[in-house]
Protein backbone atom coordinates (compact mmCIF):
# COMPACT_ATOMS: atom_id res chain seq x y z
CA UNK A 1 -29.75 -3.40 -4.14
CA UNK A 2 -31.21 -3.92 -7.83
CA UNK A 3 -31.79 -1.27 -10.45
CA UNK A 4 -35.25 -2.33 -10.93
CA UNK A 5 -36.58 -1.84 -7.63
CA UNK A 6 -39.83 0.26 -7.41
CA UNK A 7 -39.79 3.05 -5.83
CA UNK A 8 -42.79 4.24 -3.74
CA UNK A 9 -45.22 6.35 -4.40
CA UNK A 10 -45.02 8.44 -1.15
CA UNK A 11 -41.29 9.29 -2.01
CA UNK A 12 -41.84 10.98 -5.48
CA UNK A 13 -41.54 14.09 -6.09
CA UNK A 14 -44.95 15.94 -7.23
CA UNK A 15 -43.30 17.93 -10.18
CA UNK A 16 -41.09 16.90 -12.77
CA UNK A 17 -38.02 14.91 -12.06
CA UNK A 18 -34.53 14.66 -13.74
CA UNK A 19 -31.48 12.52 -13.61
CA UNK A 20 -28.80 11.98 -14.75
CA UNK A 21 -24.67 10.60 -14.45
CA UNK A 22 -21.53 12.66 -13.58
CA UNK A 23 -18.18 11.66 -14.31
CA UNK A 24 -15.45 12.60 -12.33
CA UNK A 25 -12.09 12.75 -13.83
CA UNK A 26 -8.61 13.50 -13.10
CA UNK A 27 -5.22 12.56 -11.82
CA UNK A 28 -4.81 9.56 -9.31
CA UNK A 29 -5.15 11.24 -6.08
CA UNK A 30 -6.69 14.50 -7.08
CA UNK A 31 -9.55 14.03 -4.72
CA UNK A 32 -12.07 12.05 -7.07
CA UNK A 33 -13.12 9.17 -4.51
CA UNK A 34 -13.53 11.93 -1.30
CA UNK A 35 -15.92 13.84 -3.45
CA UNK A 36 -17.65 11.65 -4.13
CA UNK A 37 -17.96 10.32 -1.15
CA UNK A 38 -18.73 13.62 0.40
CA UNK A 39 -21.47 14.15 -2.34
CA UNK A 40 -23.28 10.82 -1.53
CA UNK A 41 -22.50 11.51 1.88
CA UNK A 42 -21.29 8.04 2.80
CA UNK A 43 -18.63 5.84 1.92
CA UNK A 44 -18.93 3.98 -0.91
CA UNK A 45 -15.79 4.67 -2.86
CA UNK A 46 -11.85 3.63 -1.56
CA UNK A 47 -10.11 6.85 0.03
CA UNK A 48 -6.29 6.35 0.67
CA UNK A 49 -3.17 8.15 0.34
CA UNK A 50 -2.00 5.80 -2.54
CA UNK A 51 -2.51 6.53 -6.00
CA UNK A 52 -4.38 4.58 -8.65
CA UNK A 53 -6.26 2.70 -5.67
CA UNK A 54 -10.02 2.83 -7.64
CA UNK A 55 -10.35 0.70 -10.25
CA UNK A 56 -13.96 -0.10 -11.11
CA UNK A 57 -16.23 2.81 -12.52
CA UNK A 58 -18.13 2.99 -8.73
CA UNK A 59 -21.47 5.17 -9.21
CA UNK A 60 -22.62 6.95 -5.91
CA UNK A 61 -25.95 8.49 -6.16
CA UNK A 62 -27.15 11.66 -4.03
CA UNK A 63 -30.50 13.38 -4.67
CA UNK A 64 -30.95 17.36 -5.04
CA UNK A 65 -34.32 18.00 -5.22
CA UNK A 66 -35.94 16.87 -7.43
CA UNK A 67 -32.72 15.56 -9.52
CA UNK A 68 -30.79 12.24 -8.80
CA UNK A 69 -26.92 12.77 -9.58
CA UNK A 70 -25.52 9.38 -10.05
CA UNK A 71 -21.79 9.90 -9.96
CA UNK A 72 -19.30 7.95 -12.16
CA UNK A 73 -16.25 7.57 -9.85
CA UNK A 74 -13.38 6.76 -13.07
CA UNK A 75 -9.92 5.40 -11.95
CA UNK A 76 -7.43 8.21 -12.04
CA UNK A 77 -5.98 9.02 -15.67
CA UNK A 78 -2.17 8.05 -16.01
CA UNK A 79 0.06 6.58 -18.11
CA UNK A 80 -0.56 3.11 -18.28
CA UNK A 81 1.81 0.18 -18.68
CA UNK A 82 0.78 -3.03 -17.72
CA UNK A 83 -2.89 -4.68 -18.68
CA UNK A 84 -4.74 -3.58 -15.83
CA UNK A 85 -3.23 0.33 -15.93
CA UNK A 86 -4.71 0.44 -19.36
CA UNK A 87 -7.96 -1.54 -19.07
CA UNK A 88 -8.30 0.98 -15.70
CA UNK A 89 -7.78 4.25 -17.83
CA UNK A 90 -9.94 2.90 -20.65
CA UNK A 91 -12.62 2.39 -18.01
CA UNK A 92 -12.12 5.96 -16.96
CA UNK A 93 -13.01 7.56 -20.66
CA UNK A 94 -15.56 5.10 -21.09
CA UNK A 95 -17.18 6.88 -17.71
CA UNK A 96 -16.43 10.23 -19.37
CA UNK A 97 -18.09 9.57 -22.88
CA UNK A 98 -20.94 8.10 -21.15
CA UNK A 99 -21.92 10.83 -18.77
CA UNK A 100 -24.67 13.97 -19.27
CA UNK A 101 -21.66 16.20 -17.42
CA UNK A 102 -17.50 15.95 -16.53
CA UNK A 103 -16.30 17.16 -14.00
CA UNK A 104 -12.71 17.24 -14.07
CA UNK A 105 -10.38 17.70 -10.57
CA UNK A 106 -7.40 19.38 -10.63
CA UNK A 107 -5.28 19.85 -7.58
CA UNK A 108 -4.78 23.46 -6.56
CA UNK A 109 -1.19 22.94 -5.30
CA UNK A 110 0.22 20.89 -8.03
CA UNK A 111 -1.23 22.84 -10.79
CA UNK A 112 -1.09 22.36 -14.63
CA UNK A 113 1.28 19.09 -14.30
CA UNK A 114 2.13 16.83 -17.16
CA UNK A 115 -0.66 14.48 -16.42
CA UNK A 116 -3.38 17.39 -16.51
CA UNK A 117 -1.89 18.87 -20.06
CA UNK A 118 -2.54 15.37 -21.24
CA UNK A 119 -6.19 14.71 -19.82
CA UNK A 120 -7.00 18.43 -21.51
CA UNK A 121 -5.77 17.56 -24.63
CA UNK A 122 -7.74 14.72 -24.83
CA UNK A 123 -10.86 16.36 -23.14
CA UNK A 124 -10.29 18.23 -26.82
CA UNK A 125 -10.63 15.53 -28.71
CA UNK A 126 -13.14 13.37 -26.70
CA UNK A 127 -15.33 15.88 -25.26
CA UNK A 128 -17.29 17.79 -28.26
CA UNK A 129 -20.57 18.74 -27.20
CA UNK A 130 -20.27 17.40 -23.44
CA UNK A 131 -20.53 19.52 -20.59
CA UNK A 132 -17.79 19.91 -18.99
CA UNK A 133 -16.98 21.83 -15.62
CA UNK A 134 -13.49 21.96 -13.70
CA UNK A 135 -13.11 21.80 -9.91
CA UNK A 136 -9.99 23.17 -8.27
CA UNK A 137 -9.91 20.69 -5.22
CA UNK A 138 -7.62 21.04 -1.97
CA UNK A 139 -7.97 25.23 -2.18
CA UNK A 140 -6.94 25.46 1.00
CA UNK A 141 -3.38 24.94 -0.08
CA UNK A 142 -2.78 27.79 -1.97
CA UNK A 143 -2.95 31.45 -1.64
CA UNK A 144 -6.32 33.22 -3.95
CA UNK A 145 -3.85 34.80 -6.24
CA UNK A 146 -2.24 31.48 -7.48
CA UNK A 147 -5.86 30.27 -7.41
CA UNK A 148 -7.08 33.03 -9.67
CA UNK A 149 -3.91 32.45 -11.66
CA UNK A 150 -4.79 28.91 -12.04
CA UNK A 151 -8.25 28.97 -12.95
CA UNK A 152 -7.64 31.46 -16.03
CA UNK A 153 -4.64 29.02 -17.08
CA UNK A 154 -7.01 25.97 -16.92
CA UNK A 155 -9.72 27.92 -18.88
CA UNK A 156 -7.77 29.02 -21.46
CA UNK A 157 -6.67 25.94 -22.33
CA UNK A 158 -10.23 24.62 -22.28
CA UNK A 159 -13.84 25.97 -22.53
CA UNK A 160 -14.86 24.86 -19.29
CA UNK A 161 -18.56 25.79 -18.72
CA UNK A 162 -18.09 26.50 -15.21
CA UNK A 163 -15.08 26.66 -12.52
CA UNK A 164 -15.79 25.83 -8.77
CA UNK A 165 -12.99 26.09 -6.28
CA UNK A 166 -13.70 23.49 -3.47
CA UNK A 167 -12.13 21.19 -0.38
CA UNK A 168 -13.51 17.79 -1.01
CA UNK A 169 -12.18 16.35 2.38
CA UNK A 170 -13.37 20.32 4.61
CA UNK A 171 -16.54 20.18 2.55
CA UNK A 172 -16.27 23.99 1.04
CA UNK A 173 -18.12 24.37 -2.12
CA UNK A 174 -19.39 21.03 -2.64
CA UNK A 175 -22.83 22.21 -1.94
CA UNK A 176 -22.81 25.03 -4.80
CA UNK A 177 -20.87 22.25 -7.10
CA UNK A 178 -23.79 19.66 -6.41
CA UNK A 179 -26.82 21.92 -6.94
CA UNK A 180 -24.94 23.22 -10.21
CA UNK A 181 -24.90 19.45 -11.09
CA UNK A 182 -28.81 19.00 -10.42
CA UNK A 183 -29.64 22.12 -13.26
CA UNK A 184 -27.63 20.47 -15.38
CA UNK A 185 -29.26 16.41 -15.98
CA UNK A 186 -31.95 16.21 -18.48
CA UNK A 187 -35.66 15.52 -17.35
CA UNK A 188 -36.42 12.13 -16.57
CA UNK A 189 -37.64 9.28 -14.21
CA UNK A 190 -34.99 8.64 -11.74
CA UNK A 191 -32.53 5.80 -12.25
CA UNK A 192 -32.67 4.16 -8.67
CA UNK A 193 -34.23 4.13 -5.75
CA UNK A 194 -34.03 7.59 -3.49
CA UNK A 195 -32.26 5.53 -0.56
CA UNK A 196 -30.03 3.72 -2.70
CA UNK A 197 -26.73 5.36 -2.46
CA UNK A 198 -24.46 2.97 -4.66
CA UNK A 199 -24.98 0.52 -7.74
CA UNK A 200 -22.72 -1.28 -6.82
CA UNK A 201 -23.08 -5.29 -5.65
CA UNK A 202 -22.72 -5.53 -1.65
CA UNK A 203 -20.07 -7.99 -2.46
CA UNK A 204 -17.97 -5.68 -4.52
CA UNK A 205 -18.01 -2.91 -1.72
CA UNK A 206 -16.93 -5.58 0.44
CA UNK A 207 -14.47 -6.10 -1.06
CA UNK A 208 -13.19 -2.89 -1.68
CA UNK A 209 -13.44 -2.06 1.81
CA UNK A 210 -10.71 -4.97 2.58
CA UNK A 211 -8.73 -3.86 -0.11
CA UNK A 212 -8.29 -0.30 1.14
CA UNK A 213 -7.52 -1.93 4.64
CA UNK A 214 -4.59 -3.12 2.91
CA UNK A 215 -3.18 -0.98 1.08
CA UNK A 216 -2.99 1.24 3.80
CA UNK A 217 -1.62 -1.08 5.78
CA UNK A 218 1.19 -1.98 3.12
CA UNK A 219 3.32 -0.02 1.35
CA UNK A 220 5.37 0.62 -1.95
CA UNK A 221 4.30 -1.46 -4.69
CA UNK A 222 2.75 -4.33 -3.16
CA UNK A 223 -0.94 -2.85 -2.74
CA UNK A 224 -0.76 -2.76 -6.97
CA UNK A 225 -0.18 -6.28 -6.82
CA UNK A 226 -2.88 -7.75 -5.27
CA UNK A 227 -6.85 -8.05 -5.56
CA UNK A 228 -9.72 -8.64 -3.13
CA UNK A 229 -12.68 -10.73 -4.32
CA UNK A 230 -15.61 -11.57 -1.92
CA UNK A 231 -16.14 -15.46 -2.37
CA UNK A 232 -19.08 -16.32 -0.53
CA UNK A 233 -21.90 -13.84 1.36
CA UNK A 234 -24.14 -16.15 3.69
CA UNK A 235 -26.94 -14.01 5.95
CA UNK A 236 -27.68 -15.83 8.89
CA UNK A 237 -31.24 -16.34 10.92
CA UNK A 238 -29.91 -13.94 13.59
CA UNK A 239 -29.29 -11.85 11.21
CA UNK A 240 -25.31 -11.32 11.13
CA UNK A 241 -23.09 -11.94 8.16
CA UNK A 242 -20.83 -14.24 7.35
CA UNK A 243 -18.11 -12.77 4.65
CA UNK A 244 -15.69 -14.78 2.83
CA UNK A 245 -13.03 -13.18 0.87
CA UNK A 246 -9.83 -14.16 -1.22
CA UNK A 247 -6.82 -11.34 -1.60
CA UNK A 248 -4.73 -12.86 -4.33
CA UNK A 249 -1.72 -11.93 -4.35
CA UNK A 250 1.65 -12.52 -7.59
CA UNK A 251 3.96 -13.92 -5.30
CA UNK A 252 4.95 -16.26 -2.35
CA UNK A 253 6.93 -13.21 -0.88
CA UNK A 254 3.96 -11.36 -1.13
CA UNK A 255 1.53 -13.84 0.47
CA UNK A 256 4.13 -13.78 3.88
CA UNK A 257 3.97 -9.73 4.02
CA UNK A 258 0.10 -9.53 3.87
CA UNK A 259 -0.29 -12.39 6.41
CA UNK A 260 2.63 -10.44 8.48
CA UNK A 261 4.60 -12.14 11.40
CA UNK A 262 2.46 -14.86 13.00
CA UNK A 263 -0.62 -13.42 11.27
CA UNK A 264 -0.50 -10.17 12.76
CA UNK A 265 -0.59 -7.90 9.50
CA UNK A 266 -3.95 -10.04 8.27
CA UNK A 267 -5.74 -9.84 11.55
CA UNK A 268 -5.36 -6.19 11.88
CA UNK A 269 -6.58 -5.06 8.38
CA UNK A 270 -9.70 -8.21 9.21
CA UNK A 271 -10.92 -6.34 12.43
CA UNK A 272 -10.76 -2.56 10.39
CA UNK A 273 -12.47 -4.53 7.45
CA UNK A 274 -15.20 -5.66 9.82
CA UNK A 275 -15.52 -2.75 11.93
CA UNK A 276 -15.89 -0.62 8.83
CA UNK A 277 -18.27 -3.40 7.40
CA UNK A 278 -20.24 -3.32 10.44
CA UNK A 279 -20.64 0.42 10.23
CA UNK A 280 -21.75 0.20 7.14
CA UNK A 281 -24.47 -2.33 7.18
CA UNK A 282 -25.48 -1.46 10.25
CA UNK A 283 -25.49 -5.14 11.85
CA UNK A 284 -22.95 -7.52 13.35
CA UNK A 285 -20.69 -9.17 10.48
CA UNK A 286 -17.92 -12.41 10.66
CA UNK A 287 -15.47 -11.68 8.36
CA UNK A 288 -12.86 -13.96 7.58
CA UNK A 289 -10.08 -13.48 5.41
CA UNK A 290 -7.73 -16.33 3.16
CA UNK A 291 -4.72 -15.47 0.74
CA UNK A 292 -3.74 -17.40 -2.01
CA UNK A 293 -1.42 -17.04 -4.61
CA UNK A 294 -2.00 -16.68 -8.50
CA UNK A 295 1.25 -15.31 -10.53
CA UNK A 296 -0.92 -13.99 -13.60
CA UNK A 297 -4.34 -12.36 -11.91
CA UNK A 298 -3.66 -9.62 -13.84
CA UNK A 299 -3.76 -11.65 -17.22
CA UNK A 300 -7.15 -13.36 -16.10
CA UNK A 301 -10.33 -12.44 -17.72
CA UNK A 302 -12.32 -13.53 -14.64
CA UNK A 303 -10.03 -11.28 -11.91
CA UNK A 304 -11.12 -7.99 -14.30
CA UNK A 305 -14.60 -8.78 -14.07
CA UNK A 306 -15.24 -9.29 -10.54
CA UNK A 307 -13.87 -5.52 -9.81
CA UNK A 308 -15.52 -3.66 -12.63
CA UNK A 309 -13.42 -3.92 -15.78
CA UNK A 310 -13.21 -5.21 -19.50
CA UNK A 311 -10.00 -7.40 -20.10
CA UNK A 312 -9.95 -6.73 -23.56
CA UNK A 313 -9.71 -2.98 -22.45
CA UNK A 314 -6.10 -3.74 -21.08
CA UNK A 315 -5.17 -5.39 -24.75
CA UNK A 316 -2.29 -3.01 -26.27
């Protein structure tokens, strides 16, 4: 999975081509990671019901014709308060200021909260001269008239170019959203590959793969406290896997929970890890999972760039 792979001759398109990047933007939770998951049409970003669970700018790519969208999945825009909060929100307008289009997600039940009046107000001030659309997601929650209510609200606080109401996770309108997306990238070779779906290292996936495992298998704060890294990949002559990963965790009390009573809690998110793995590669993998503990991950350079982000980014 390289960026400077070739790609055959048979598989290009006879006219012109375009591509381009999309950056998807909004609240942790508003649907961001199923989208795009839903757009690539297979897994290559963490789903769970926790918030602030991505934290590496993950690009999915989908082709539309003749267009190549390569999605910029950001981390979910919050307040931050410790390093890795705000090296994770500056990697999420870095995405943004980057990308050809924004898209941002807002969800349909919740509204205009406090977190969306602050992402539009600095869509004002970061955004000249991008294009940028808005997305109701999760429509199915609300009744058309608070939906109609909604979108005017949104668009008068913002010139939005367009407004699509869609269900990431039932599908509806993700089709119209992505085709709108293909008009919109500039002419051009494409980026990758056509059967490339992520730019992403294999290890890095891995690893976030194990790390959703987890933190939907834990709870409260501890999932924020830990990391996954993928230590060694070896592929064998009979052509399995063998996977070795760390999950460092801050604290002794910590490293008991994710290892659970007599192992239990570890060995269940390993087989869901694998199985998921498995699915994904399409060929048998040996997983095998170790934690250790290390107090200040979150102050370590290395830790930041082995999931995606800039430690100086986290600086105050």
């Amino acid at each position: 999975m390289t960026d400077d792979t070739e790609i055959p001759a048979e598989v290009r398109p006879d006219g012109p081509t375009s591509a381009g990047f999309v950056a998807l933007i909004g609240e942790p939770n508003a649907g961001k990671s199923t989208l795009l998951n839903r757009m690539v049409g297979a897994k290559v970003s963490i789903v769970t019901h926790k918030v602030q669970t991505t934290r590496a700018r993950i690009r999915g790519v989908c082709m539309e014709g003749p267009a190549q969208i390569v999605f910029v999945d950001t981390p979910g825009l919050f307040r931050p308060r410790r390093r890795l909060d705000r090296a994770m929100v500056a990697a999420a307008w870095s995405g943004a200021a980057d990308a050809d289009v924004v898209v941002l997600l807002v969800e349909a039940h919740r509204g205009i909260t406090e977190g969306v009046e602050t992402i539009l107000g600095a869509l004002t001030e970061r955004a000249q001269g991008q294009t940028v659309a808005l997305a109701i997601n999760k429509i199915d929650r609300v009744e058309a008239k608070v939906l109609l209510g909604l979108t005017e609200a949104l668009n008068a606080r913002f010139p939005f170019v367009e407004t699509f109401m869609i269900s990431a996770e039932k599908g509806f309108g993700v089709d119209t959203l992505r085709r709108w997306l293909a008009t919109q990238l500039p002419e051009g070779p494409w980026l990758y590959p056509e059967d490339q779906i992520a730019d992403l290292p294999m290890r890095m996936i891995a690893a976030e793969m194990t790390r959703e495992k987890l933190t939907l298998r834990l709870h409260q704060e501890l999932p924020y406290q830990l990391t996954v890294e993928t230590e060694s990949w070896e592929e064998r002559k009979d052509g399995t896997a063998r996977i070795d990963q760390v999950i460092y965790v801050m604290r002794d009390g910590h490293k008991g929970i994710v290892l659970g009573n007599k192992g239990e809690t570890i060995k269940i998110v390993s087989q869901a890890a694998r199985a998921e793995l498995e699915e994904f590669l399409g060929r048998k993998v040996h997983l095998f999972l170790q934690v250790k503990v290390r107090p200040n991950w979150q102050e370590e350079t290395e830790r930041y760039s082995e999931i995606g982000l800039n430690f100086k980014d986290g600086s105050e």
